[in-house]
Each structure stands twice: as C-alpha cells, then as structure tokens.
Protein backbone atom coordinates (compact mmCIF):
# COMPACT_ATOMS: atom_id res chain seq x y z
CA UNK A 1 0.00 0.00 0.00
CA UNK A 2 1.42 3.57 -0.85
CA UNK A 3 2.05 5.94 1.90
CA UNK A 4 -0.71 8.54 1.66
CA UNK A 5 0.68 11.55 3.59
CA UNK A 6 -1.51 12.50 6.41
CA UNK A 7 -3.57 15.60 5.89
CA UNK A 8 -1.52 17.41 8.75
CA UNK A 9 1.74 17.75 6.71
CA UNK A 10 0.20 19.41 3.76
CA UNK A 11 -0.96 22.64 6.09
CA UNK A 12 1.57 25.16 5.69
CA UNK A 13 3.13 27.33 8.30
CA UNK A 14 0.78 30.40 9.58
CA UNK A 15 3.40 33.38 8.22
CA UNK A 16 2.74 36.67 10.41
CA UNK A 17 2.71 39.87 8.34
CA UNK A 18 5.79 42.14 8.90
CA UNK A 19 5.77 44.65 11.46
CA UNK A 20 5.22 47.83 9.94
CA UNK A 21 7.25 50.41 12.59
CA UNK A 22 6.70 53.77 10.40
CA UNK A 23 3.14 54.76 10.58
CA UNK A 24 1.90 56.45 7.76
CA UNK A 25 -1.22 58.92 8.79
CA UNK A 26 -4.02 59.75 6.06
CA UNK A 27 -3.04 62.65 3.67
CA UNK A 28 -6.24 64.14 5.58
CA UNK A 29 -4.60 64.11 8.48
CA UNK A 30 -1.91 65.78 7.78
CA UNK A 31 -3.65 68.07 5.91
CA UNK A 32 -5.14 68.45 10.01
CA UNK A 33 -2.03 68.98 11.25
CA UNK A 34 -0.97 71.80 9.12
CA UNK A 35 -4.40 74.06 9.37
CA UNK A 36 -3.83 73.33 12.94
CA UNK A 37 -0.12 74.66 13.03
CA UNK A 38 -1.36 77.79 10.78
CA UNK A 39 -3.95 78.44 12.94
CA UNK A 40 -1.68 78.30 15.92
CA UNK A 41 1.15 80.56 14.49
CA UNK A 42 -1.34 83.02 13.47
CA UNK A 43 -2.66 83.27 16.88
CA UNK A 44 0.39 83.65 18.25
CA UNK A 45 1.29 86.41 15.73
CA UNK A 46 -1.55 88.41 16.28
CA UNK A 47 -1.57 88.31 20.34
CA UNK A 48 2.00 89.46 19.77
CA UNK A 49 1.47 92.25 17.60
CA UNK A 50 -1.53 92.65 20.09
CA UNK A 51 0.57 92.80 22.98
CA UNK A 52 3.26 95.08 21.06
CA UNK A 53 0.24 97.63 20.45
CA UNK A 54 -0.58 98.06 23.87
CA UNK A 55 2.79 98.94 24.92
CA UNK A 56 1.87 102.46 25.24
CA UNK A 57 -0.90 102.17 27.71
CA UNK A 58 1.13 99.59 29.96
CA UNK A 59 3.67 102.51 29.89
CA UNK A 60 1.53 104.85 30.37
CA UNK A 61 -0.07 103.14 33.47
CA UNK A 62 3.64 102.37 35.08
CA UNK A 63 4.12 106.28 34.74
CA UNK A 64 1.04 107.06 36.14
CA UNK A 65 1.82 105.14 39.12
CA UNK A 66 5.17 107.13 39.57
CA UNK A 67 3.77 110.37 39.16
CA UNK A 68 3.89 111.94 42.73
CA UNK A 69 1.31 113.67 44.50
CA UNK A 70 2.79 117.30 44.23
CA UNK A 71 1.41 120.66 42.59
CA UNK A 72 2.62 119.36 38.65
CA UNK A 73 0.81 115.90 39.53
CA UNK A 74 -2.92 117.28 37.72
CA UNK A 75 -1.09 118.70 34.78
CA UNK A 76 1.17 115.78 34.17
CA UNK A 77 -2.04 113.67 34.40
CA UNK A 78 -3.75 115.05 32.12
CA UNK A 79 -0.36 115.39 29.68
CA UNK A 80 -0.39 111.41 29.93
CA UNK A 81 -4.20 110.96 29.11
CA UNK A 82 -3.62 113.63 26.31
CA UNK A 83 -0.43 111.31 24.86
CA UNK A 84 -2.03 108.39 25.19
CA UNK A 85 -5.06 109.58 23.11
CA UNK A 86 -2.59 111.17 20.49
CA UNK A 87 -0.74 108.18 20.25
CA UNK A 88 -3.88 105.83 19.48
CA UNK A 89 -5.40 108.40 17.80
CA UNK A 90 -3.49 111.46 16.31
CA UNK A 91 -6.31 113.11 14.91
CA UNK A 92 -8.71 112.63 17.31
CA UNK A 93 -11.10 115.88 18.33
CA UNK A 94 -10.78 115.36 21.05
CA UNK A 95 -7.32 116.56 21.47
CA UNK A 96 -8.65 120.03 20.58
CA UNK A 97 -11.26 120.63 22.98
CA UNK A 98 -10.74 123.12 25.33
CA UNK A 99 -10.22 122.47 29.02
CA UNK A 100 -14.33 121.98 30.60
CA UNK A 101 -14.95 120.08 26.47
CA UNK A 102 -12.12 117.71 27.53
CA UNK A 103 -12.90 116.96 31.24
CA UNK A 104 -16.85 116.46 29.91
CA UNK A 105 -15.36 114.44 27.08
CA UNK A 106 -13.40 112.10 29.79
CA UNK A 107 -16.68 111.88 32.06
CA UNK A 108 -18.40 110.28 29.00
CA UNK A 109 -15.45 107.82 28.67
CA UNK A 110 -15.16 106.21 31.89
CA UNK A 111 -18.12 106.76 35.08
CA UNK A 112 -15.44 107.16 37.80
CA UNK A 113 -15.31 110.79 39.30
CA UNK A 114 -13.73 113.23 38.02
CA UNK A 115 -12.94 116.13 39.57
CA UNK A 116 -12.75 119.69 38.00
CA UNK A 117 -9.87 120.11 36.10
CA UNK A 118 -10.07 123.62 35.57
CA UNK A 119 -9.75 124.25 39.30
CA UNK A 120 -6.85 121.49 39.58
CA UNK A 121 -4.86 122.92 36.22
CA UNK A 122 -5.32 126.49 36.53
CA UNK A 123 -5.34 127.64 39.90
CA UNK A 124 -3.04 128.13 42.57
CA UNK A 125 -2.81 126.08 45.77
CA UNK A 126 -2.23 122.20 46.28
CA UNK A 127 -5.47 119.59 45.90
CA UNK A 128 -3.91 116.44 47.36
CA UNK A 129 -7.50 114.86 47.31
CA UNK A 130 -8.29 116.02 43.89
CA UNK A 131 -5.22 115.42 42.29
CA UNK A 132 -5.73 111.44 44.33
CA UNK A 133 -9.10 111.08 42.47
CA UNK A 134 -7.76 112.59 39.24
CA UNK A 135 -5.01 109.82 39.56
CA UNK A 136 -7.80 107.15 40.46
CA UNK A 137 -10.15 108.24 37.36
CA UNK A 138 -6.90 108.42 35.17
CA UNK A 139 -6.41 104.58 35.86
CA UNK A 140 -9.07 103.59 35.58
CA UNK A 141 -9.96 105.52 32.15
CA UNK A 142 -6.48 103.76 31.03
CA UNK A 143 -7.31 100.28 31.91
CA UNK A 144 -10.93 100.72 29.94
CA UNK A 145 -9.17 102.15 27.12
CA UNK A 146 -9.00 99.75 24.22
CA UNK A 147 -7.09 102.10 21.56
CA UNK A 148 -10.32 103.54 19.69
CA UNK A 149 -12.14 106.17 21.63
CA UNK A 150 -15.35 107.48 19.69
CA UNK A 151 -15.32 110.37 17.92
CA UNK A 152 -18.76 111.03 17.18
CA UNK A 153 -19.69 112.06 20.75
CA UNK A 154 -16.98 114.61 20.33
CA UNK A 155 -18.18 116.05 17.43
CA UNK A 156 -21.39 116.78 19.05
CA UNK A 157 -20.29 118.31 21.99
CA UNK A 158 -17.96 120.40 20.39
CA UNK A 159 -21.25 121.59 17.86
CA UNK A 160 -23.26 122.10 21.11
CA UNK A 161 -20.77 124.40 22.86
C-alpha cells in the first residue's frame, strides 16, 4: 500500500505579516495637522502684535503710578491721558477741545469721578484729594481704554458748545 501523507503535513506554516514600525497617517490628516499649526502661528502672531500695540498704555499706566502727589501731579495727568489719546489716535477731536470740552469728554469715557480740572490745572494752591481722584479716574480711564475712543460724541459736543 502507498504511503498517503496524512492531511496534517500538507498545512503550511501560519506566516505573520511584517511589522510595519513607520506609521503612515491619512493625507487628511496631515492636511489636520498643518491648518492646525497655521492656525496656531497666526494666533500667536496676532496676540504678539496685540501685545506690542498696547505697549503704550502699559507705559503709560507704570508712569502714572510714579507720578507723585505734588502741585505738577494734575497737569502731568492730564499730559499722559492727552499722549495716550494722540498716540492711538493722532487726529482725534478730542485733542482740541478746550479744558471743561475735555474733562466732559473724559466723564463720557469712563463713570469714575472726576474732579474739576479747571480748578486742579489752573489755579493756585495744592489739591492732594483732587489730584488722588484725578489719579484714580486716570487709571481707571487707562485700563478701559481699548485704543479707539469714539469720535462722534466729540463732534457733538464740540457743535453744542
């Protein structure tokens, strides 16, 4: 009788695929990964050039915190809110209004009190209290300015007067 091989030695060894160690992502997601990255730099780009833009006013509030509480202190305030406006805005109306224009144009701008800046700018004799709230409403009107004061307000006033 012939020697029939038994079923068992025809099966042929189980061969595992290779091992694949480079991973190769979807053109989609890399396509992902880039508009992510873009979006990214761009942010960081603009909250830079954000951050450079502001400059000013963070400069502005470090002086303001250095100016002392003598008889210049009200007219050196006001200098700084005046630079700071002319620097955001150089042709703002603003900048042209006379004193009791400007000190009504600030009131709009910011609800702290403001004391009279006529009185504190023009006449003899120290305020310490005014020229303290001046200081106050001066920060304050800083932190709440955003670089873009509106000029139609302005315009008004200065038609009323």
């Amino acid at each position: 009788m012939a020697d029939t091989p038994s079923p068992l030695e025809q099966l042929a060894d189980i061969s595992e695929p290779e091992l694949i160690l480079n991973f190769a992502l979807a053109p989609i997601w890399w396509l992902l990964i880039a508009l992510l990255l873009i979006g990214l730099l761009f942010l960081a780009v603009h909250c830079y050039q954000r951050w450079r833009y502001f400059a000013a006013k963070r400069e502005a509030l470090t002086l303001l915190d250095n100016i002392s509480n003598d008889a210049l202190a009200a007219a050196s305030i006001n200098q700084l809110l005046k630079r700071v406006t002319q620097h955001y805005q150089p042709h703002h109306p603003a900048l042209s209004l006379s004193i009791t224009q400007w000190q009504h144009w600030l009131s709009t701008e910011c609800n702290q009190p403001l004391p009279d800046l006529s009185l504190l700018l023009y006449q003899q004799g120290h305020h310490a209290e005014a020229v303290t709230q001046f200081q106050q409403f001066a920060k304050a009107w800083l932190i709440k300015y955003r670089g873009a004061a509106p000029t139609s307000a302005v315009i008004s006033e200065v038609s009323h007067a």
